[in-house]
C-alpha atoms as a PDB file:
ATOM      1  CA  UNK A   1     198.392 -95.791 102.758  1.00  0.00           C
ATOM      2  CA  UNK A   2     196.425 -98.244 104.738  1.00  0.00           C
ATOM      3  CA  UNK A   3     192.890 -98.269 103.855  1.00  0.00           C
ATOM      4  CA  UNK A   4     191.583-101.217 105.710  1.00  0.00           C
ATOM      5  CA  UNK A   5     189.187 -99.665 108.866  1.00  0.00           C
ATOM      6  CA  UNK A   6     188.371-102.235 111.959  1.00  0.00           C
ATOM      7  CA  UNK A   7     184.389-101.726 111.689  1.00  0.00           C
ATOM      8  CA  UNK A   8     181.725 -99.560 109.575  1.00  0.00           C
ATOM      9  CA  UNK A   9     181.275 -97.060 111.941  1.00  0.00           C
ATOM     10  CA  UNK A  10     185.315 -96.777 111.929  1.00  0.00           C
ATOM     11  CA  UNK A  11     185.696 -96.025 108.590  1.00  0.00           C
ATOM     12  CA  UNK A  12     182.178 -93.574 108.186  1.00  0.00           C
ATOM     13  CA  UNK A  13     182.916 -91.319 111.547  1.00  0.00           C
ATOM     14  CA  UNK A  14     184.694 -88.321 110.187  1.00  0.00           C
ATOM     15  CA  UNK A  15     183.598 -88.100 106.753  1.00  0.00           C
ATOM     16  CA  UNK A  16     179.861 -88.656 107.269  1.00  0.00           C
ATOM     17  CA  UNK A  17     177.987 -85.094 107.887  1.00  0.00           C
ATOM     18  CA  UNK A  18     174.183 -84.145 107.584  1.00  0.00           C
ATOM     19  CA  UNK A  19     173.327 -82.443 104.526  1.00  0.00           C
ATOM     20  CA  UNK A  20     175.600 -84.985 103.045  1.00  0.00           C
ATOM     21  CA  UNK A  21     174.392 -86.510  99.108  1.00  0.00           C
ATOM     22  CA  UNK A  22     175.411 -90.546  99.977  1.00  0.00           C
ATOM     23  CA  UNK A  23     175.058 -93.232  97.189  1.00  0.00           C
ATOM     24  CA  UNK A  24     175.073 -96.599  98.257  1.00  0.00           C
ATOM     25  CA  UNK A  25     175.017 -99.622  95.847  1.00  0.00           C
ATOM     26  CA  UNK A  26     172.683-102.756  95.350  1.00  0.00           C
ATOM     27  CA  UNK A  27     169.858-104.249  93.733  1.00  0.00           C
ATOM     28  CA  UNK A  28     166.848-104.727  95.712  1.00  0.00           C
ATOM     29  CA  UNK A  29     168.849-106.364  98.679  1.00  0.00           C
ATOM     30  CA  UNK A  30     171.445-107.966  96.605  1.00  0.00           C
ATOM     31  CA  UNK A  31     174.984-106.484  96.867  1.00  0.00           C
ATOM     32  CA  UNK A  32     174.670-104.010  99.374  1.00  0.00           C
ATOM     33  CA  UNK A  33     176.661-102.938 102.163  1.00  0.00           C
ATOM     34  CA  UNK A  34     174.845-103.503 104.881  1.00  0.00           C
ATOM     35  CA  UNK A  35     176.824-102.835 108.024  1.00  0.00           C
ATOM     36  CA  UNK A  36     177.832 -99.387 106.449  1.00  0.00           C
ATOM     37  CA  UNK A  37     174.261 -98.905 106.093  1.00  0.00           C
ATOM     38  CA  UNK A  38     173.934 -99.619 109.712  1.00  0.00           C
ATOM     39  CA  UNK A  39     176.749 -97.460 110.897  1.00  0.00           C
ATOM     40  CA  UNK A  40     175.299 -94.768 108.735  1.00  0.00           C
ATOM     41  CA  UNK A  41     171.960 -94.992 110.886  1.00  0.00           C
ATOM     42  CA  UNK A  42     174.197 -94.844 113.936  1.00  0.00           C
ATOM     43  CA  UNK A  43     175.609 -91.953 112.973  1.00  0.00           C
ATOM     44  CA  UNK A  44     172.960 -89.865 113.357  1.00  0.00           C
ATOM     45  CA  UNK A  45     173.648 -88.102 110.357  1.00  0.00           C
ATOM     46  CA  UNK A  46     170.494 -86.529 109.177  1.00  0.00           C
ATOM     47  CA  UNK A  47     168.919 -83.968 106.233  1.00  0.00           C
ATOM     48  CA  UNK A  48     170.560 -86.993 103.760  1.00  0.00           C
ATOM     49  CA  UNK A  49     170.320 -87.070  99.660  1.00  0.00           C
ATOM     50  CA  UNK A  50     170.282 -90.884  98.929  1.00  0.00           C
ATOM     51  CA  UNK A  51     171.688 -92.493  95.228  1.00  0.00           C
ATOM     52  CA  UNK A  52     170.658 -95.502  95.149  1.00  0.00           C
ATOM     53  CA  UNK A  53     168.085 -98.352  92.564  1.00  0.00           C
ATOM     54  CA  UNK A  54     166.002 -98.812  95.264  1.00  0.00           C
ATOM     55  CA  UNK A  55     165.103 -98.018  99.600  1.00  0.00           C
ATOM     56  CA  UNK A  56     165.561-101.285 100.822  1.00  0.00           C
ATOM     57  CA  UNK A  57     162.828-102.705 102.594  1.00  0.00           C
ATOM     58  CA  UNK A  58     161.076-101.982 106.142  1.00  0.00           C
ATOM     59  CA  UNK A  59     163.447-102.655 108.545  1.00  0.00           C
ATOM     60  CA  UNK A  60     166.657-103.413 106.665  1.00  0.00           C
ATOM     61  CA  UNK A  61     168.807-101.733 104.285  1.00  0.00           C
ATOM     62  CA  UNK A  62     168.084 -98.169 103.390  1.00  0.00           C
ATOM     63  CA  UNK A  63     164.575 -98.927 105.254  1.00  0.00           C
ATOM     64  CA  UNK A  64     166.466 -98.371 108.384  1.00  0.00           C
ATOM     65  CA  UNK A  65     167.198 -95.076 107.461  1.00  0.00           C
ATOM     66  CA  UNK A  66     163.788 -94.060 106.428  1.00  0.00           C
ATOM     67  CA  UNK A  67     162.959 -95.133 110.000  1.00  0.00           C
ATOM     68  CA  UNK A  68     165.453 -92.936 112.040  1.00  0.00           C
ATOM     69  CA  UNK A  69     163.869 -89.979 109.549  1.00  0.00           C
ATOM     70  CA  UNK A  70     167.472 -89.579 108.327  1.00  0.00           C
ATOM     71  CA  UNK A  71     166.873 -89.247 104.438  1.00  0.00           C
ATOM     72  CA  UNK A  72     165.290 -86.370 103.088  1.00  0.00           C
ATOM     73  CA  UNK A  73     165.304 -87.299  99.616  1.00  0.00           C
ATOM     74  CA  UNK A  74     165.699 -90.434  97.007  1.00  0.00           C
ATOM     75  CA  UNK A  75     167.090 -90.098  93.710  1.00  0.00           C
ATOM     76  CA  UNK A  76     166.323 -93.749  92.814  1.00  0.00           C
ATOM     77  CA  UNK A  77     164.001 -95.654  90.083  1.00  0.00           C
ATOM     78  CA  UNK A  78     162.367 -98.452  92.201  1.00  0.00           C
ATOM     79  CA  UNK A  79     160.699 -97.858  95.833  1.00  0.00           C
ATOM     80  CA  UNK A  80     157.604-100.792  95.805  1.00  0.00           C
ATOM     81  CA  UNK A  81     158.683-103.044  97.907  1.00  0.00           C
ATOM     82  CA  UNK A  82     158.744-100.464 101.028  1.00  0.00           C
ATOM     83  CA  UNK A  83     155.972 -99.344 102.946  1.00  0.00           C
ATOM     84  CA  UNK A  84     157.526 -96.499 105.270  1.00  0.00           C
ATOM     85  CA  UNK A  85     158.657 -94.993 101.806  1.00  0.00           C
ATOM     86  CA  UNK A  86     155.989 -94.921 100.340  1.00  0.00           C
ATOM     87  CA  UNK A  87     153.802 -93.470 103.146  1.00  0.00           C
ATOM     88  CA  UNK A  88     156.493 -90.761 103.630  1.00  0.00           C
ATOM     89  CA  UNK A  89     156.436 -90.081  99.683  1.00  0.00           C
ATOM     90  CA  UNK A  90     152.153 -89.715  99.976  1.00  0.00           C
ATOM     91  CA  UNK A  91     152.719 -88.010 103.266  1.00  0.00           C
ATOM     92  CA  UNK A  92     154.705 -85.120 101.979  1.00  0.00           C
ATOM     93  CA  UNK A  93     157.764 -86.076 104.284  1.00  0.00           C
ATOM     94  CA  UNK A  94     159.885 -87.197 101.359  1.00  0.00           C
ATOM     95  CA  UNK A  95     161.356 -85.931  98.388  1.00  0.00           C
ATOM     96  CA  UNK A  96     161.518 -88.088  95.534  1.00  0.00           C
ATOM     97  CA  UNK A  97     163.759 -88.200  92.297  1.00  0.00           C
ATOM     98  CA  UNK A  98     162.370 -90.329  90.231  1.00  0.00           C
ATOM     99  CA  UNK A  99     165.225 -91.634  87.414  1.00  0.00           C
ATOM    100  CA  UNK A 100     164.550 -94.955  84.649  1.00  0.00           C
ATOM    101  CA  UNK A 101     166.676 -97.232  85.722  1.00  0.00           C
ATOM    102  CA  UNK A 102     168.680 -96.971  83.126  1.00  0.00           C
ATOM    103  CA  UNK A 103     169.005 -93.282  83.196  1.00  0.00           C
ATOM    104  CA  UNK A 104     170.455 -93.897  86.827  1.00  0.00           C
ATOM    105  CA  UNK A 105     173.021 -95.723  86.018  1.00  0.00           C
ATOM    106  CA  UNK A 106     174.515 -93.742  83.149  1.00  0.00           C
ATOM    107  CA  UNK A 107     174.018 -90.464  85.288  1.00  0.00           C
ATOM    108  CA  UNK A 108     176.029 -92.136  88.023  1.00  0.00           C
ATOM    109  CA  UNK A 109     178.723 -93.575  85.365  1.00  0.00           C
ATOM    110  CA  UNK A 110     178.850 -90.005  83.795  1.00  0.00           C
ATOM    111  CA  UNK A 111     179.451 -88.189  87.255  1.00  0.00           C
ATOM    112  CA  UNK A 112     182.193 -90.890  87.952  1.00  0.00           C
ATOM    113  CA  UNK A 113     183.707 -89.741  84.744  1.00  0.00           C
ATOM    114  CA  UNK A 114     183.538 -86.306  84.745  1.00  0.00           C
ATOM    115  CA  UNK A 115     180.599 -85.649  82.157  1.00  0.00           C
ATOM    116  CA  UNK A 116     178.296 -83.074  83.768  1.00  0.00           C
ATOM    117  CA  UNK A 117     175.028 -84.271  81.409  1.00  0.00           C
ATOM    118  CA  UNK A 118     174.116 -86.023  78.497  1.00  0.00           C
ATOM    119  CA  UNK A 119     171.018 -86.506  76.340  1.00  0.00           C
ATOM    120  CA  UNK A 120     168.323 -89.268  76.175  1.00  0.00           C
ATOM    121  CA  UNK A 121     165.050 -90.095  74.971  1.00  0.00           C
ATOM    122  CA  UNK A 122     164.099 -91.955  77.859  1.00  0.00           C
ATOM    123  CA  UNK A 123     161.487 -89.903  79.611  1.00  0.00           C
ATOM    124  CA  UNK A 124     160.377 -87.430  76.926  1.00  0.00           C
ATOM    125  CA  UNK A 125     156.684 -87.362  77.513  1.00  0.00           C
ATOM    126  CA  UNK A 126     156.896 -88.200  80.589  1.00  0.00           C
ATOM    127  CA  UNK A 127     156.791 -86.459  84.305  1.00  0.00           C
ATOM    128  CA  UNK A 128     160.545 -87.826  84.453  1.00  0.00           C
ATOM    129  CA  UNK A 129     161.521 -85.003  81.945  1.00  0.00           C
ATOM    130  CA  UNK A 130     159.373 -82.319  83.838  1.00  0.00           C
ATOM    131  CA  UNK A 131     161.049 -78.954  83.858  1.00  0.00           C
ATOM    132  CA  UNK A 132     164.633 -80.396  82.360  1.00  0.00           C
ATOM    133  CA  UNK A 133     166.081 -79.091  79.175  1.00  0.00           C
ATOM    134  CA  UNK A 134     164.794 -80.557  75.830  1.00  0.00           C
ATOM    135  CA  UNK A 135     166.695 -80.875  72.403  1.00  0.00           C
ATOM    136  CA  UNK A 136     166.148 -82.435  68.953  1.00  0.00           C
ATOM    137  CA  UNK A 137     168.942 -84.446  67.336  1.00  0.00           C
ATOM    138  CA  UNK A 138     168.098 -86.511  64.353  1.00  0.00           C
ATOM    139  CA  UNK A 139     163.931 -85.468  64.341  1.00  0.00           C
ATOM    140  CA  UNK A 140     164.237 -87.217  67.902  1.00  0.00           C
ATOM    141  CA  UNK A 141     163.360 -85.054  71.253  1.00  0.00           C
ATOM    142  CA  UNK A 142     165.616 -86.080  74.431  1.00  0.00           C
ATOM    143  CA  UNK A 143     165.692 -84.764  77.659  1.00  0.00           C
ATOM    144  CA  UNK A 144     168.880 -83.950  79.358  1.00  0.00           C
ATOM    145  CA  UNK A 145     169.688 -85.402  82.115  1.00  0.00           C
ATOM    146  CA  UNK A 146     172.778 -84.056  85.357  1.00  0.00           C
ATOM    147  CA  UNK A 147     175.640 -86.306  85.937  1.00  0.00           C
ATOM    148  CA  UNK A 148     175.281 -87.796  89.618  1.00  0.00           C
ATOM    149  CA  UNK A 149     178.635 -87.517  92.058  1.00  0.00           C
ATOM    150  CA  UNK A 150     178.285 -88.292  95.815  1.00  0.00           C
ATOM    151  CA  UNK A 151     180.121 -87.121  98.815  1.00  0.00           C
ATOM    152  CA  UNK A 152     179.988 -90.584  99.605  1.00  0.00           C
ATOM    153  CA  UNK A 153     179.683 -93.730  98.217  1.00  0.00           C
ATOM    154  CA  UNK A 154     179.206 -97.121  99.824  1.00  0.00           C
ATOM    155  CA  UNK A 155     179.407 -99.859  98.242  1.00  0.00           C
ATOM    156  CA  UNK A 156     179.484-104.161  98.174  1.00  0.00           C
ATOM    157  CA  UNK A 157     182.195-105.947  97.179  1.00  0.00           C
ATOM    158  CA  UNK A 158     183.151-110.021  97.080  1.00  0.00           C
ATOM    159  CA  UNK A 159     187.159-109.924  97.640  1.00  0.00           C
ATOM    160  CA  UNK A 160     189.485-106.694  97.739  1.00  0.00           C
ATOM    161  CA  UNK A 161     193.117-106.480  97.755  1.00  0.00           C
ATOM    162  CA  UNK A 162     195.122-103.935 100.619  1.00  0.00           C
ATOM    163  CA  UNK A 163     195.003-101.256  97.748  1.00  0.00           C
ATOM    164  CA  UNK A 164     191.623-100.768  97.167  1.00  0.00           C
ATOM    165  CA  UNK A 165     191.034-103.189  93.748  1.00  0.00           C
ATOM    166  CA  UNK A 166     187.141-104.844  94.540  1.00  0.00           C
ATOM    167  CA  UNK A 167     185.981-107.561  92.797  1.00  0.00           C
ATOM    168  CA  UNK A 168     182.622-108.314  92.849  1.00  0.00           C
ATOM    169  CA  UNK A 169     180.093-111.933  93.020  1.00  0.00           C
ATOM    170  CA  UNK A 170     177.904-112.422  89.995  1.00  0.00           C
ATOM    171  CA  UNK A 171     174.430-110.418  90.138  1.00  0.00           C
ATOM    172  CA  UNK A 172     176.214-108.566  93.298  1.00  0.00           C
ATOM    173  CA  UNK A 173     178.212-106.415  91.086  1.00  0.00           C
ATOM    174  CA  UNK A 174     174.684-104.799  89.653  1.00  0.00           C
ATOM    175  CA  UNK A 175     175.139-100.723  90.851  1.00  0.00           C
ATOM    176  CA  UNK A 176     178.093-100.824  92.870  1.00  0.00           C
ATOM    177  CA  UNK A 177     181.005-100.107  90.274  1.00  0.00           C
ATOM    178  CA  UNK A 178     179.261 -96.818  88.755  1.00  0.00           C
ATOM    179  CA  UNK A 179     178.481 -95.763  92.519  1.00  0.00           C
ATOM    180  CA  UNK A 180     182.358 -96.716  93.394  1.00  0.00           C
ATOM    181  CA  UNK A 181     183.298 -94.088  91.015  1.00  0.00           C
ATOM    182  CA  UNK A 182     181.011 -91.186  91.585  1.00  0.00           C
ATOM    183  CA  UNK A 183     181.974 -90.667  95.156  1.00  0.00           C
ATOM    184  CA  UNK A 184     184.033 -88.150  96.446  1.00  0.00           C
ATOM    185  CA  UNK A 185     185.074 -90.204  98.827  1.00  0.00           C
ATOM    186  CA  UNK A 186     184.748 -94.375  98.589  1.00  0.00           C
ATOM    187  CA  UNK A 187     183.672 -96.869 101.390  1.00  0.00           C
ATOM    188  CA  UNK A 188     183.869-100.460 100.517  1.00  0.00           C
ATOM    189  CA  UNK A 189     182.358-103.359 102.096  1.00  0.00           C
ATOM    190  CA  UNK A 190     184.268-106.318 101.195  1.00  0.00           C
ATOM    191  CA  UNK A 191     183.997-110.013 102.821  1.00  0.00           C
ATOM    192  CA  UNK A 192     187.497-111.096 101.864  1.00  0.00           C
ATOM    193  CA  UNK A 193     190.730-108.780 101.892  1.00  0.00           C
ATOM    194  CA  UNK A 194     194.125-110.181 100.314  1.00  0.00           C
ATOM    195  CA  UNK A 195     197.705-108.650  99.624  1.00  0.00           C
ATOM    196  CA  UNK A 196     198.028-106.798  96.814  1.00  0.00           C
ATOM    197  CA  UNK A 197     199.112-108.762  93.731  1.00  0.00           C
ATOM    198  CA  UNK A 198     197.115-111.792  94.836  1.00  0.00           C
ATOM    199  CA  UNK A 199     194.445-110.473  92.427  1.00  0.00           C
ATOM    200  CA  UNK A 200     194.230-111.485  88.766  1.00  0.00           C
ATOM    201  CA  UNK A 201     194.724-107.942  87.040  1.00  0.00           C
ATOM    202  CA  UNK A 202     192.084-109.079  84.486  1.00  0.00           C
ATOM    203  CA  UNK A 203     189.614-109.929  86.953  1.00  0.00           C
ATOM    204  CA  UNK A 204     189.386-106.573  88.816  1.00  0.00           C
ATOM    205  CA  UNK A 205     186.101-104.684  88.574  1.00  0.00           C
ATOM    206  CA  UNK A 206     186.845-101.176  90.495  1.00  0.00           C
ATOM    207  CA  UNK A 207     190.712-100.053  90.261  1.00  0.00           C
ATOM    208  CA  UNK A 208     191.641 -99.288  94.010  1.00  0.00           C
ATOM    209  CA  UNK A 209     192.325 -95.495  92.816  1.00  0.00           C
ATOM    210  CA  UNK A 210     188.556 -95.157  93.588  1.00  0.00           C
ATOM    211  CA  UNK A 211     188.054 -96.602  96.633  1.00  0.00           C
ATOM    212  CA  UNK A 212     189.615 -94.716 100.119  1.00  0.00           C
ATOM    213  CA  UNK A 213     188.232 -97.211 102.690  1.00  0.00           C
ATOM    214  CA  UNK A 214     188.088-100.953 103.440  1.00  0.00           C
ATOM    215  CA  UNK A 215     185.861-102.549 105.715  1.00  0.00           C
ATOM    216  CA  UNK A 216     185.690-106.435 106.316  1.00  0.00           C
ATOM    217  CA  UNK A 217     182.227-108.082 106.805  1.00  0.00           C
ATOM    218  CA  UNK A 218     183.088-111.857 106.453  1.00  0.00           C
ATOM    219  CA  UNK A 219     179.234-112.944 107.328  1.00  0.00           C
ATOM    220  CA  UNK A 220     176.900-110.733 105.450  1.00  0.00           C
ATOM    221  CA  UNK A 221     173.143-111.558 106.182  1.00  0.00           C
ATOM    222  CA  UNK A 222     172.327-111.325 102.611  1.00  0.00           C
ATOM    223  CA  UNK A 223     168.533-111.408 102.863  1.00  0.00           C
ATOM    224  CA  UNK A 224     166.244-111.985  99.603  1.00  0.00           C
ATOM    225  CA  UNK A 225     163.171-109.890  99.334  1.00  0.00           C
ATOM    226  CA  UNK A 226     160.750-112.465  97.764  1.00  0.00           C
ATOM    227  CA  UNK A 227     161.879-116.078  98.547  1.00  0.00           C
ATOM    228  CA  UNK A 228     160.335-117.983  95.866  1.00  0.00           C
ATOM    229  CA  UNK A 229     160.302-121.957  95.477  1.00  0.00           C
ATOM    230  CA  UNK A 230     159.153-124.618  93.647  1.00  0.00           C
ATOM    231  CA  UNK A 231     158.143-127.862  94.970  1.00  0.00           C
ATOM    232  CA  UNK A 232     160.237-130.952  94.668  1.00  0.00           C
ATOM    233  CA  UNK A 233     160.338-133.188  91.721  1.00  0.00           C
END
C-alpha cells in the first residue's frame, strides 16, 4: 500500500467533503501542517467542524480558513491571538465549542480509542459544563464530557517511514498524536520520509496503522506568533 501522495491537495481531493468534522494538529503555530491547511482552503470545502487548540492567526494557518468563510464551527480552547475569529464569534457567524485545554486533549485521545465519554471536574461551575450531564463520584460533581473522532485528521510530523510510523520534533509533537488517532481517515505532513525499518522502533510516536496518507513538505515556513528577544550580553 503506498501511502506517500505528490502534494497536499493530492492526498486531500477525494476524501475532503463540506459538512466534513476535520481536526488538524498544533500549538499556536507550532507543529502544524500547513500546506494541508492550504490545500484544504483550496478545496473549497465549506460548512466545516474544526478540532483543533487553537485558529491560527489572520492570514495563516486555520486563519486562512476563517477567511474563505469555510469553517462553521471551532471546537478548540484558545482563539486570542485571531482577530477574524473573534469578530465572527461576536458577529454571530461562528459557532464556538469552547473545551479546557486539557479536556481537549483527553476527548480527542478517548475518541482515538474508542471511549465514547468520560467524567471530569474540569468545568463544573462553569459555562463549559452548560447543558452536559452531571454526576457525583466521591462527594465530587463532574461533568461529562463526548469523545472527539474526525473524518479527517491532519496532522505535523518531523520524519515518517513508507508505512505510515511519524515521529515527531520536540514541542512539535504537542496535539498531533491524539488528533492522528481520532481520524477516520489520517493525513500526515512529514518533512522527511525513509524506508521502513530505518526507524528506531522505540522512537516512534504514531504507529503507521493510523495514518492513510503521506505528504512531503521538506521547507515548512514555521512561523512564531510572538517573536520575543532579549538584547545581547
Amino acid at each position: 500500500m503506498n501511502r506517500i501522495y505528490p502534494d497536499a491537495a493530492a492526498a486531500l481531493t477525494d476524501i475532503v467533503k463540506d459538512g466534513q468534522t476535520i481536526a488538524v494538529g498544533g500549538f499556536g503555530l507550532c507543529g502544524i501542517p500547513e500546506a494541508l491547511i492550504a490545500a484544504l482552503r483550496d478545496s473549497g470545502a465549506s460548512g466545516l467542524t474544526c478540532v483543533s487548540n487553537n485558529a491560527g492567526v489572520d492570514g495563516f494557518g486555520l486563519g486562512l480558513l476563517l477567511a474563505t468563510r469555510q469553517i462553521r464551527k471551532m471546537i478548540s480552547s484558545y482563539v486570542g491571538e485571531n482577530k477574524e475569529f473573534e469578530r465572527q464569534y461576536l458577529a454571530g457567524e461562528l459557532e464556538l465549542e469552547f473545551t479546557p485545554q486539557g479536556t481537549l486533549a483527553e476527548r480527542l485521545r478517548a475518541g482515538g480509542a474508542g471511549i465514547p465519554a468520560f467524567f471530569t471536574r474540569t468545568g463544573v461551575g462553569t459555562v463549559v459544563a452548560d447543558g452536559k450531564e452531571q454526576r457525583e463520584f466521591d462527594g465530587d460533581t463532574y461533568v461529562m464530557e463526548r469523545g472527539l473522532r474526525a473524518d479527517v485528521a491532519l496532522v505535523k510530523a518531523w520524519k515518517a517511514d513508507k508505512s505510515g510510523n511519524l515521529i515527531y520534533r520536540k514541542t512539535a509533537r504537542n496535539f498531533n498524536p491524539v488528533i492522528a488517532t481520532a481520524g477516520r481517515i489520517t493525513v500526515a505532513e512529514v518533512e522527511q520520509v525513509v524506508e521502513t525499518g530505518q526507524l528506531d522502533p522505540d522512537q516512534i510516536h504514531t504507529p503507521g496503522i493510523f495514518v492513510h496518507r503521506i505528504v512531503v513538505n521538506a521547507t515548512p515556513e514555521k512561523r512564531i506568533e510572538q517573536r520575543t528577544v532579549r538584547a545581547a550580553g
